[in-house]
N, C-alpha and C. Protein backbone atom coordinates (compact mmCIF):
# COMPACT_ATOMS: atom_id res chain seq x y z
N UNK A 1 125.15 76.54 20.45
CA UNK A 1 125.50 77.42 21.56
C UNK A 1 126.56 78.41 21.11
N UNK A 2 127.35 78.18 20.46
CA UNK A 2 128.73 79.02 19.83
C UNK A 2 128.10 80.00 18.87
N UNK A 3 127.13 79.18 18.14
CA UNK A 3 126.46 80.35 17.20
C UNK A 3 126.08 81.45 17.75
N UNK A 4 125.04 80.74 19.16
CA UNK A 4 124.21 82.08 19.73
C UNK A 4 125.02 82.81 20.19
N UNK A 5 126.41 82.30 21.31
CA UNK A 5 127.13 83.44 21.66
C UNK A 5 127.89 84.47 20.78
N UNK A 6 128.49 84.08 19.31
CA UNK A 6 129.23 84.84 18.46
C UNK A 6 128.04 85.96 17.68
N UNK A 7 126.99 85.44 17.96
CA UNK A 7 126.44 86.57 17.46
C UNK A 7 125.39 87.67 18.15
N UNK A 8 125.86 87.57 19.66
CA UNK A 8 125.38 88.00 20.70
C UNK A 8 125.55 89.15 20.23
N UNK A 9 124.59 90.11 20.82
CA UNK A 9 125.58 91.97 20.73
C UNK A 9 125.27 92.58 22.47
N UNK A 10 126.38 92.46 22.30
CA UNK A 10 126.96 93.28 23.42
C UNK A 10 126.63 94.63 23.97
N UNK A 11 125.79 95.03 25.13
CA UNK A 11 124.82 96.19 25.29
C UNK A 11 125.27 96.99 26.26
N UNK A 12 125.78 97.98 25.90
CA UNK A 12 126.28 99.10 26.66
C UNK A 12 125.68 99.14 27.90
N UNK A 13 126.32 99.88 29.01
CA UNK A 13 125.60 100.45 30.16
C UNK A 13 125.41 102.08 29.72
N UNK A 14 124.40 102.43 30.49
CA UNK A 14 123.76 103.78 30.43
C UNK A 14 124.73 104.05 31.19
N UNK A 15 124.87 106.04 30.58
CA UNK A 15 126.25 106.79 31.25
C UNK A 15 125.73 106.86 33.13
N UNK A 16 124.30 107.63 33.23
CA UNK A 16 123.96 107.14 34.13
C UNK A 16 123.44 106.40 35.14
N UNK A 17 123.64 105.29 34.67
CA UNK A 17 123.93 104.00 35.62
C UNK A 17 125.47 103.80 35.84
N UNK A 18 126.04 104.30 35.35
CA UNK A 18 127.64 103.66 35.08
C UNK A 18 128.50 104.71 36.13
N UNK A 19 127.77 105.13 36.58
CA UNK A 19 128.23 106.75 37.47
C UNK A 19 127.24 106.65 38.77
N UNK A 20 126.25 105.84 38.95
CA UNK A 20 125.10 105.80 39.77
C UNK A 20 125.55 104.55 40.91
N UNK A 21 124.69 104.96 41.64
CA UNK A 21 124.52 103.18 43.02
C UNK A 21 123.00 103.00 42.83
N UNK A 22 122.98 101.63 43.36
CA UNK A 22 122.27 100.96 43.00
C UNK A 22 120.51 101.94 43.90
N UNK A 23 119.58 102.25 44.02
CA UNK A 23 119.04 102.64 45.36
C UNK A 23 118.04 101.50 45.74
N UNK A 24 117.76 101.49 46.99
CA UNK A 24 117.39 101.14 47.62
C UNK A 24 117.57 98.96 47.96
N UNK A 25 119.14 99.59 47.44
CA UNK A 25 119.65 97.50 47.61
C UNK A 25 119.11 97.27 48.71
N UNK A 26 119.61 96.49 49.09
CA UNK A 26 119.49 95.51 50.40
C UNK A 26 121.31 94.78 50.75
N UNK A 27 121.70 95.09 50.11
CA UNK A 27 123.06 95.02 49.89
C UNK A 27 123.50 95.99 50.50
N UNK A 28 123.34 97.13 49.88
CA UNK A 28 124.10 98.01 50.40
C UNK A 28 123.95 98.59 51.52
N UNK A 29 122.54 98.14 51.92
CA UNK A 29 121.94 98.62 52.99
C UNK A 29 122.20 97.98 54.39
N UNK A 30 122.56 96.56 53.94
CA UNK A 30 123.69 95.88 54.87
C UNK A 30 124.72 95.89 55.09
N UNK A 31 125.17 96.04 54.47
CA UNK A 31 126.83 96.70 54.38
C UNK A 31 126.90 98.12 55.40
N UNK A 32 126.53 99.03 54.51
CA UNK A 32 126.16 100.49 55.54
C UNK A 32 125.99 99.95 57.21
N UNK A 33 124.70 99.39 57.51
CA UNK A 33 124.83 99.07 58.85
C UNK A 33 125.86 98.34 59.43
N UNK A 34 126.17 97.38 58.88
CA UNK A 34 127.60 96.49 59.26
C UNK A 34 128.45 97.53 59.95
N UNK A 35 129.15 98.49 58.83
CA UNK A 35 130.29 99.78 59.30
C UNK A 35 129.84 100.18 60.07
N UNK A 36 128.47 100.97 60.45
CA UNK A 36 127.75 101.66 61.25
C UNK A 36 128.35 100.45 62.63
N UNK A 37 127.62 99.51 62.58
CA UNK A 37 127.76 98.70 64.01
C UNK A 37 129.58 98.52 64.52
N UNK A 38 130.16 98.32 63.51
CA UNK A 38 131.48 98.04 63.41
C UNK A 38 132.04 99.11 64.35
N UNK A 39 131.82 100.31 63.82
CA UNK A 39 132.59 101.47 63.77
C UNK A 39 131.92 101.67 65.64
N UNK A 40 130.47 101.59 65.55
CA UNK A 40 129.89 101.65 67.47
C UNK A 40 131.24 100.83 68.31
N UNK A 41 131.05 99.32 67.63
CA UNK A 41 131.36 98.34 68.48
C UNK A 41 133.17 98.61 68.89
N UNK A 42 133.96 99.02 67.36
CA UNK A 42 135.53 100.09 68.27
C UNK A 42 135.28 100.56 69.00
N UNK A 43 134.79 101.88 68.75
CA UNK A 43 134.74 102.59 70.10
C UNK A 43 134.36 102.25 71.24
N UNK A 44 133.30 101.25 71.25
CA UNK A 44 132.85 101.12 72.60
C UNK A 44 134.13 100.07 73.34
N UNK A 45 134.20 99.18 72.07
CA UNK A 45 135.42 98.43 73.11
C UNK A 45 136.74 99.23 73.59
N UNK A 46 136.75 100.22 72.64
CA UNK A 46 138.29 101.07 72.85
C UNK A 46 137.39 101.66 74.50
N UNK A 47 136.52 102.42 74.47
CA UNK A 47 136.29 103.03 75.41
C UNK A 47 135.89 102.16 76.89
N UNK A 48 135.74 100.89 76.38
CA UNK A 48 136.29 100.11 77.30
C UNK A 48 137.08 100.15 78.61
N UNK A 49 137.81 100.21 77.96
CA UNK A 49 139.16 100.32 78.79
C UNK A 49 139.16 101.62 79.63
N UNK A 50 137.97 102.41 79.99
CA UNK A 50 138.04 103.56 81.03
C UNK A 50 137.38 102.65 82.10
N UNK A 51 136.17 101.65 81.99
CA UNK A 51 135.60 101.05 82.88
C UNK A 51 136.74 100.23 83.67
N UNK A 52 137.75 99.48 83.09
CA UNK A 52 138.94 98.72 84.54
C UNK A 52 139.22 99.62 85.14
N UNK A 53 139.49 100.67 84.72
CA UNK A 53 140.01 101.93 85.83
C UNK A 53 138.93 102.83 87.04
N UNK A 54 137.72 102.33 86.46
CA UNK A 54 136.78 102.94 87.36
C UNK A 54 136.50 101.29 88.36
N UNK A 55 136.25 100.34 88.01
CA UNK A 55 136.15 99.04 88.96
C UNK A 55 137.23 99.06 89.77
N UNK A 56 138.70 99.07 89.06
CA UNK A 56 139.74 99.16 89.77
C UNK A 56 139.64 100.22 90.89
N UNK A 57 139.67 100.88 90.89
CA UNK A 57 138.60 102.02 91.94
C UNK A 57 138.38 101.78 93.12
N UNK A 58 137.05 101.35 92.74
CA UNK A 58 135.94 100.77 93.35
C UNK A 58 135.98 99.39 93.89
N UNK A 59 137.00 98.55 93.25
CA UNK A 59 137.15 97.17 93.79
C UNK A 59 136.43 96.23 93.57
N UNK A 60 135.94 95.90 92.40
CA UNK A 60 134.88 95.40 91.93
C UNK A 60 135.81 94.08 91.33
N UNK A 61 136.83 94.68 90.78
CA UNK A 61 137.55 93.29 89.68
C UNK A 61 137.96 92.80 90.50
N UNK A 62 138.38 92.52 92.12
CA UNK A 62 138.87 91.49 92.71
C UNK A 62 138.82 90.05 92.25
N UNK A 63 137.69 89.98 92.23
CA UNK A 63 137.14 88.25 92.20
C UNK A 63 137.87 87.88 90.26
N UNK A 64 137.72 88.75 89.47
CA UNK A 64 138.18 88.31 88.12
C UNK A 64 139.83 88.29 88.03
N UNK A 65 140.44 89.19 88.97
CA UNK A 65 141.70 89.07 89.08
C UNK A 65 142.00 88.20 89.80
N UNK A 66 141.79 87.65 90.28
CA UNK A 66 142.19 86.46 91.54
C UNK A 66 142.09 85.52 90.16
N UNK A 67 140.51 85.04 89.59
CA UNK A 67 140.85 83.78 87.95
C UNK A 67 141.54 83.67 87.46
N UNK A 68 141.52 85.56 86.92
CA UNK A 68 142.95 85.23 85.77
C UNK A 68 144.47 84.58 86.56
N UNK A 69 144.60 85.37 87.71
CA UNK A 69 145.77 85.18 88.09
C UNK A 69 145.94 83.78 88.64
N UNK A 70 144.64 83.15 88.62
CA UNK A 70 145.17 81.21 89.25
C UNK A 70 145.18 80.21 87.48
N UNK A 71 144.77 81.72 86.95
CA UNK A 71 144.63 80.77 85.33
C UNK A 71 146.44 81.17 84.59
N UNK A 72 147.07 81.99 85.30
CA UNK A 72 148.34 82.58 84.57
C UNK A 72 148.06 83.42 83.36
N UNK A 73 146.50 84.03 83.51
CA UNK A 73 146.39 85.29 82.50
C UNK A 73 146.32 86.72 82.69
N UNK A 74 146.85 86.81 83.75
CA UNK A 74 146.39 88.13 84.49
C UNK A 74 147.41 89.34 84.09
N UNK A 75 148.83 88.50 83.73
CA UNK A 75 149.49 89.98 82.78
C UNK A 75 149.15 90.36 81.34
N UNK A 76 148.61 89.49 80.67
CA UNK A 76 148.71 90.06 78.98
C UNK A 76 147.11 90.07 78.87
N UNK A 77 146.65 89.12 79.53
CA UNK A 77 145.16 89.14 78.91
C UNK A 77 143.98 90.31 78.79
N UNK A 78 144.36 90.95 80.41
CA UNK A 78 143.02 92.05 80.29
C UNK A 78 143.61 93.36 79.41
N UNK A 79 144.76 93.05 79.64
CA UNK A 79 145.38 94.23 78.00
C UNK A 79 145.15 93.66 76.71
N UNK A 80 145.14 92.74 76.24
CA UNK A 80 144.88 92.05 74.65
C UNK A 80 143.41 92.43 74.84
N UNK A 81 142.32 92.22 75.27
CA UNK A 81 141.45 91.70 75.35
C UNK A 81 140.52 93.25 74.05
N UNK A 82 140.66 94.11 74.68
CA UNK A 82 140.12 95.57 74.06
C UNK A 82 140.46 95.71 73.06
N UNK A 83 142.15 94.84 72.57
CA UNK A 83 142.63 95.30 71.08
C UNK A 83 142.49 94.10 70.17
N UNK A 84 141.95 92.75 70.83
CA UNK A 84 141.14 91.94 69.71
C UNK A 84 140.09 92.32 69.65
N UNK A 85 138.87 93.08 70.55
CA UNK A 85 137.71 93.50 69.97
C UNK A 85 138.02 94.42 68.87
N UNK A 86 138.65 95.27 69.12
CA UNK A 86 139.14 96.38 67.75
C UNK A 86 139.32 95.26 66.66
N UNK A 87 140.23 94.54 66.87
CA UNK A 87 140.82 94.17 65.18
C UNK A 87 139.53 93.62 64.65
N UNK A 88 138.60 92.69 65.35
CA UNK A 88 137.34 92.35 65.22
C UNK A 88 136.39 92.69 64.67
N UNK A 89 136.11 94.13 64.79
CA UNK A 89 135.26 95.10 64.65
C UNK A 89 136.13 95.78 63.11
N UNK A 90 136.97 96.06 63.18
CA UNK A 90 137.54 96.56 62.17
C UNK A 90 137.53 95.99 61.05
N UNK A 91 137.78 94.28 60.87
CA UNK A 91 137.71 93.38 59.93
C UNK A 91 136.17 93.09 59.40
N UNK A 92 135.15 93.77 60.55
CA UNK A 92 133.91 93.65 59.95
C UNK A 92 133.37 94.54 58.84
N UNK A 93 134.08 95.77 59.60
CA UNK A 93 134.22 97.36 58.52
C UNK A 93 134.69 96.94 57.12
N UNK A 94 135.74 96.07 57.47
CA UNK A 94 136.31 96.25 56.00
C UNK A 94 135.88 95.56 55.19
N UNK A 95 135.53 94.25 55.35
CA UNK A 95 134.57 93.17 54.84
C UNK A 95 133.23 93.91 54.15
N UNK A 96 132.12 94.58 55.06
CA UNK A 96 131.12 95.24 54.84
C UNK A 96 131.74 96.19 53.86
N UNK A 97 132.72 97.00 53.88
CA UNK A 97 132.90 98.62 52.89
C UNK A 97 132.99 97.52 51.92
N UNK A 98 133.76 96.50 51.29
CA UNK A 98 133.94 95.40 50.15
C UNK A 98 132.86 95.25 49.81
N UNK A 99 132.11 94.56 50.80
CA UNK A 99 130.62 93.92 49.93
C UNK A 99 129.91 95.26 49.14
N UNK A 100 130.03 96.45 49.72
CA UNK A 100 129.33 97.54 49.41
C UNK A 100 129.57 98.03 48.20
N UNK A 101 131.29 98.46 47.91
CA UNK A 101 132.03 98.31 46.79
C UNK A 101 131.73 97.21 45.35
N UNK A 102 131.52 96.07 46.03
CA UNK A 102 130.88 95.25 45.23
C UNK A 102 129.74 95.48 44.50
N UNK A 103 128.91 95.65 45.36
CA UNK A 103 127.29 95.62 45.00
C UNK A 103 127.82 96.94 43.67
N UNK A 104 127.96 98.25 44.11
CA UNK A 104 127.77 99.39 43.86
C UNK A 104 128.54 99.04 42.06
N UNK A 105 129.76 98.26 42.35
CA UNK A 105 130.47 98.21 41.24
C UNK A 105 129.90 97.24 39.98
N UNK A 106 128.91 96.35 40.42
CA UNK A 106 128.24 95.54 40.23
C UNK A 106 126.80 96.22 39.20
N UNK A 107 126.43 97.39 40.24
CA UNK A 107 125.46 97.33 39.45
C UNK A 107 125.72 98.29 38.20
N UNK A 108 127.09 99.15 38.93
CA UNK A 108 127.47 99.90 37.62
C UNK A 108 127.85 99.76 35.89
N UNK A 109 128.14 98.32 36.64
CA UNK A 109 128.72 97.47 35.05
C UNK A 109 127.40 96.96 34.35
N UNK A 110 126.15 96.58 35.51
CA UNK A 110 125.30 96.33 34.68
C UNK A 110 125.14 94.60 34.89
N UNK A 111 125.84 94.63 36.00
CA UNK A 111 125.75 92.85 36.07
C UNK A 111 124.45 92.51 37.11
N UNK A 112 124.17 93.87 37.85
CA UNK A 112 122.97 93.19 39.01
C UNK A 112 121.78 94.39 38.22
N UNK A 113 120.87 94.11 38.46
CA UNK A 113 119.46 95.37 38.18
C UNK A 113 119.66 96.56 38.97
């Protein structure tokens, strides 16, 4: 085994592959959507937070404010609630841009096809 590895030869990557992404991964192609959904799912939760103000309105959240408030969550919770979906969504972004980074860096070196 020592033999075969010491006399291995060691095989360059092509300039362009080494400058290239991979096409048509499946990797990357998951990743991409991940951010894509990630990036929907902020905003929508950020934009969220226009709908309490239109129920509030309208009078719709009664019955959920009365829960929280017999549960003792009714000051911090419906405010946290929009900025753990963010961090949520955000940690998916960043996770996904990594795996993507990966793949891409991956195939540049020549370690994936």
């Amino acid at each position: 085994m020592r033999a075969a590895i010491s006399v291995a030869v060691v095989v360059g990557v092509p300039p362009a592959r080494a400058a290239g992404a991979p096409v048509e991964s499946r990797i990357v192609t998951a990743a991409n959507a991940q951010i894509g959904l990630g990036v929907v799912g902020a905003v929508g939760t950020v934009g969220s937070q226009v709908a309490p103000a239109v129920a509030e309105a309208e009078n719709v959240r009664a019955l959920a404010e009365r829960a929280f408030a017999i549960l003792g969550l009714d000051g911090w919770l419906s405010a946290a609630l929009p900025w753990i979906g963010v961090a949520v969504f955000v940690g998916v972004i960043v996770y996904a841009v990594k795996a993507r980074n990966a793949r891409i860096e991956d195939h540049r070196t020549g370690k994936n096809p």
